[in-house]
N, C-alpha and C. Protein backbone atom coordinates (compact mmCIF):
# COMPACT_ATOMS: atom_id res chain seq x y z
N UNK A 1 134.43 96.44 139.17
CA UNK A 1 133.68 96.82 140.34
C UNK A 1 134.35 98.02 141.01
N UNK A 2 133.67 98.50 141.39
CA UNK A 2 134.29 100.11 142.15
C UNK A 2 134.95 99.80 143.47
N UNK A 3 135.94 100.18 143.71
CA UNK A 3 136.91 99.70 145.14
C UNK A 3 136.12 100.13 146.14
N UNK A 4 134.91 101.02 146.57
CA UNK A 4 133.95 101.56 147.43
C UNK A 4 133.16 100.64 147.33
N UNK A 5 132.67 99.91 146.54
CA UNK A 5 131.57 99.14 146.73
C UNK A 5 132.41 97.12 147.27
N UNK A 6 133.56 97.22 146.71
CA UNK A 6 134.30 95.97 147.11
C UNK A 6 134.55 95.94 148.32
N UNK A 7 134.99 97.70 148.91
CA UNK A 7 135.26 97.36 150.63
C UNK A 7 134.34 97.26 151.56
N UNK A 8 133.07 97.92 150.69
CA UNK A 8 131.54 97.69 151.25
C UNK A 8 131.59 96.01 151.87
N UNK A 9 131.85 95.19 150.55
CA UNK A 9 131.81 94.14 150.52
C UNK A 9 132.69 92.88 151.00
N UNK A 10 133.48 93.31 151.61
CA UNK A 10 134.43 92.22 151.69
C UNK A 10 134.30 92.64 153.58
N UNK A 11 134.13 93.98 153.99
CA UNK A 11 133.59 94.34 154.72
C UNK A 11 131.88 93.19 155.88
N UNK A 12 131.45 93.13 154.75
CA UNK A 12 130.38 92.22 154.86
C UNK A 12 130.52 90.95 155.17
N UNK A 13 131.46 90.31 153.80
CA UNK A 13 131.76 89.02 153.97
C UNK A 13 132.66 89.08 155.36
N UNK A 14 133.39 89.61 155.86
CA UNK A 14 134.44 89.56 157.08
C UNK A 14 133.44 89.43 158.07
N UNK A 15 131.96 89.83 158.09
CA UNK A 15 131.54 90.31 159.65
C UNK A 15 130.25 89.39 159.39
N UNK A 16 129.80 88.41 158.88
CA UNK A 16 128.48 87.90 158.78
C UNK A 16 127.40 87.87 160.25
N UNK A 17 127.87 87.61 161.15
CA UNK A 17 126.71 87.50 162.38
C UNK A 17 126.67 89.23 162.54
N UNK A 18 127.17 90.60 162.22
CA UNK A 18 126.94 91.91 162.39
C UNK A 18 125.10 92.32 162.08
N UNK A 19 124.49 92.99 163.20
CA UNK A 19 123.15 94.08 162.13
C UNK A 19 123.82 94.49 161.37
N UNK A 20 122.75 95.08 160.62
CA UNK A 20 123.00 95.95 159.30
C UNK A 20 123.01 97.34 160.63
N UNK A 21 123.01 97.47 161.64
CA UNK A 21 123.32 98.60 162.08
C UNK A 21 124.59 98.56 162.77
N UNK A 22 125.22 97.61 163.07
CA UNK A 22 126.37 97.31 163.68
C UNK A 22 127.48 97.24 162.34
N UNK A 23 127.58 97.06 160.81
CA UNK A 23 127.79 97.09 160.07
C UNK A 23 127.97 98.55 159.59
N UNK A 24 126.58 99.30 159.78
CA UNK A 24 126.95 100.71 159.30
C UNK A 24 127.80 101.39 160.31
N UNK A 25 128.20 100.84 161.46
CA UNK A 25 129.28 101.67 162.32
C UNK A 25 130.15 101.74 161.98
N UNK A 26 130.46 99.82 161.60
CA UNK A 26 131.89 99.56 161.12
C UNK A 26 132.24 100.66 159.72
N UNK A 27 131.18 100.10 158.46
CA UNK A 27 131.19 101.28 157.64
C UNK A 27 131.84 102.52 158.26
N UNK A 28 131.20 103.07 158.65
CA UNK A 28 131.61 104.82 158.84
C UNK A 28 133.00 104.83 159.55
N UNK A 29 133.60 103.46 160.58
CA UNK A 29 134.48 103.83 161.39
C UNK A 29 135.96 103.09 160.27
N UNK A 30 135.49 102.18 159.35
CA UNK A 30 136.20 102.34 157.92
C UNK A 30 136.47 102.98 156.95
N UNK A 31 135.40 104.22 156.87
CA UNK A 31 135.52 105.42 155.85
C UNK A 31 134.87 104.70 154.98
N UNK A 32 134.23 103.66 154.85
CA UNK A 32 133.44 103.17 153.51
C UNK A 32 132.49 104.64 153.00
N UNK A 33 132.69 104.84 151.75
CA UNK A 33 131.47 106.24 151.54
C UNK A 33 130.32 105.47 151.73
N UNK A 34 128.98 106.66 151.57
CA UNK A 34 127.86 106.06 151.36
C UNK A 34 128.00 106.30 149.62
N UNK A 35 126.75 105.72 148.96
CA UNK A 35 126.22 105.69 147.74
C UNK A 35 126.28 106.79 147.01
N UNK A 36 126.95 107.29 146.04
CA UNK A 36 126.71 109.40 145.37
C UNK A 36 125.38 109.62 145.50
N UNK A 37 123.95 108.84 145.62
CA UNK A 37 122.99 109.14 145.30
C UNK A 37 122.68 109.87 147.17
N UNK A 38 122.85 108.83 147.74
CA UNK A 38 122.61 109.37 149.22
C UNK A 38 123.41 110.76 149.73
N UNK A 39 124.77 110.85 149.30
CA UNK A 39 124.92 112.22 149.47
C UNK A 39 124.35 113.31 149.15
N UNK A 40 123.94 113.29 147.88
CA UNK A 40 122.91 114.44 147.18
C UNK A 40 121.80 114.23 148.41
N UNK A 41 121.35 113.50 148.37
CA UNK A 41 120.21 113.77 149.25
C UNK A 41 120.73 114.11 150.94
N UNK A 42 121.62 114.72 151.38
CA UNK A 42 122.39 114.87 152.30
C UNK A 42 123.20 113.85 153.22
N UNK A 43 122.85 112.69 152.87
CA UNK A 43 123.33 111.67 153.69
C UNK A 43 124.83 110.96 153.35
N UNK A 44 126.02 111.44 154.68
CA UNK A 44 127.26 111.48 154.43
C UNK A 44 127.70 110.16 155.36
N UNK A 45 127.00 109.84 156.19
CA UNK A 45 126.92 108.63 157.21
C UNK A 45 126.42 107.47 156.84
N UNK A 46 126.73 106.38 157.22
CA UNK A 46 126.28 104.87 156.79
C UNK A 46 125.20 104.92 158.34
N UNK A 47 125.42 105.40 159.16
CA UNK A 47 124.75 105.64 160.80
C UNK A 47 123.75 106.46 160.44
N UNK A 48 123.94 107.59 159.65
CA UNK A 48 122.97 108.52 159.56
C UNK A 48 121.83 107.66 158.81
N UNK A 49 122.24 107.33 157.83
CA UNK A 49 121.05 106.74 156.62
C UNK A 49 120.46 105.88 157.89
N UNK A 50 121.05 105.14 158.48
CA UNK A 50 120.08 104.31 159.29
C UNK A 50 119.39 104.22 160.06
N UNK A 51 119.34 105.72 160.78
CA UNK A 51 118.82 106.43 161.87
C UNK A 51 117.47 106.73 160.68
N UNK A 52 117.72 106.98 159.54
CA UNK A 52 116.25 107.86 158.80
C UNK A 52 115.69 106.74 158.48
N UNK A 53 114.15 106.92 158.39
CA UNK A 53 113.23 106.00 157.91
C UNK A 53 113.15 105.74 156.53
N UNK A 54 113.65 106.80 156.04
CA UNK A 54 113.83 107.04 154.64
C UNK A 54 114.82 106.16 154.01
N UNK A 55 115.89 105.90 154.61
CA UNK A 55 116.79 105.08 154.21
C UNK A 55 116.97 104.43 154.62
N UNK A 56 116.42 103.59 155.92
CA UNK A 56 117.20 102.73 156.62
C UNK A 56 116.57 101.19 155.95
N UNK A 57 115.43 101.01 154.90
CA UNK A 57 115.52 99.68 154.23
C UNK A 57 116.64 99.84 152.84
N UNK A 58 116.88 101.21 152.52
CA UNK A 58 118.24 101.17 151.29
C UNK A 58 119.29 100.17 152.22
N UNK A 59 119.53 100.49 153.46
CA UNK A 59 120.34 100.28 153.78
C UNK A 59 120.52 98.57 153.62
N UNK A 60 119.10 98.77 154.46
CA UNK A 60 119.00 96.86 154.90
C UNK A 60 119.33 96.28 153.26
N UNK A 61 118.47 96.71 152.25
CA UNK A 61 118.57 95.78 151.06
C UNK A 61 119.92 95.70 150.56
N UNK A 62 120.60 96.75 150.69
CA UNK A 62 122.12 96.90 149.97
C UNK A 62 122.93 95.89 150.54
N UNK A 63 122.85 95.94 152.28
CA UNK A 63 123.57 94.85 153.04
C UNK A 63 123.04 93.83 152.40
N UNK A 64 121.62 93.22 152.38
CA UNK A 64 121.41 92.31 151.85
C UNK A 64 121.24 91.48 150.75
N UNK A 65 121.58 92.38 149.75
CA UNK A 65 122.66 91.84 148.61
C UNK A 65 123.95 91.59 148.41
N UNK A 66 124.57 92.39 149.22
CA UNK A 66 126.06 92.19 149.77
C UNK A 66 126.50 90.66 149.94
N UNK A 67 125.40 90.14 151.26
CA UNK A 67 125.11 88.98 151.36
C UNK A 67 125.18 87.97 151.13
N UNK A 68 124.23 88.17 150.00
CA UNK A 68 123.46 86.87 148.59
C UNK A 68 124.56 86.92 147.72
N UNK A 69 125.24 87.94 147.59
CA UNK A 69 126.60 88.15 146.46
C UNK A 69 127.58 87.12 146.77
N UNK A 70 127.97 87.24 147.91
CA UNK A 70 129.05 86.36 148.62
C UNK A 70 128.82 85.05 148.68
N UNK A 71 127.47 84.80 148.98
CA UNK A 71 126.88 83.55 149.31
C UNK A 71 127.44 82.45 147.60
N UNK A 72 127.15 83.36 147.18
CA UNK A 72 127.15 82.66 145.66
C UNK A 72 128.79 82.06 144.81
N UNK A 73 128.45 80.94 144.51
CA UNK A 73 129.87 80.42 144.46
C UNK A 73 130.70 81.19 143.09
């Protein structure tokens, strides 16, 4: 697993009652990157993606696999 996507995650598991917008703060104020795909498309913020309409269900679904990941024994 990629150490960016584990601190995504453990990130997650640490904060369960967080939004997924209170989450992308923590994100950004952790340095978690966003996704390589979202940078190409200019997005360097976990705040930014969530401010756009464009991204802000990437966002929700990603958290919410994060989630279901953890959940699972």
């Amino acid at each position: 697993m990629d150490e960016e996507v584990a601190k995504r995650r453990d990130i997650v598991r640490s904060n369960p009652n967080l939004s997924a917008k209170e989450l992308c703060e923590l994100f950004d104020h952790c340095q978690v990157p966003v996704p390589r795909r979202w940078k190409d498309a200019g997005i360097e913020w976990w705040t930014k993606a969530y401010h756009q309409r464009r991204f802000r269900n990437r966002v929700q679904n990603l958290i919410s696999k994060d989630r279901t990941r953890e959940m699972k024994p």
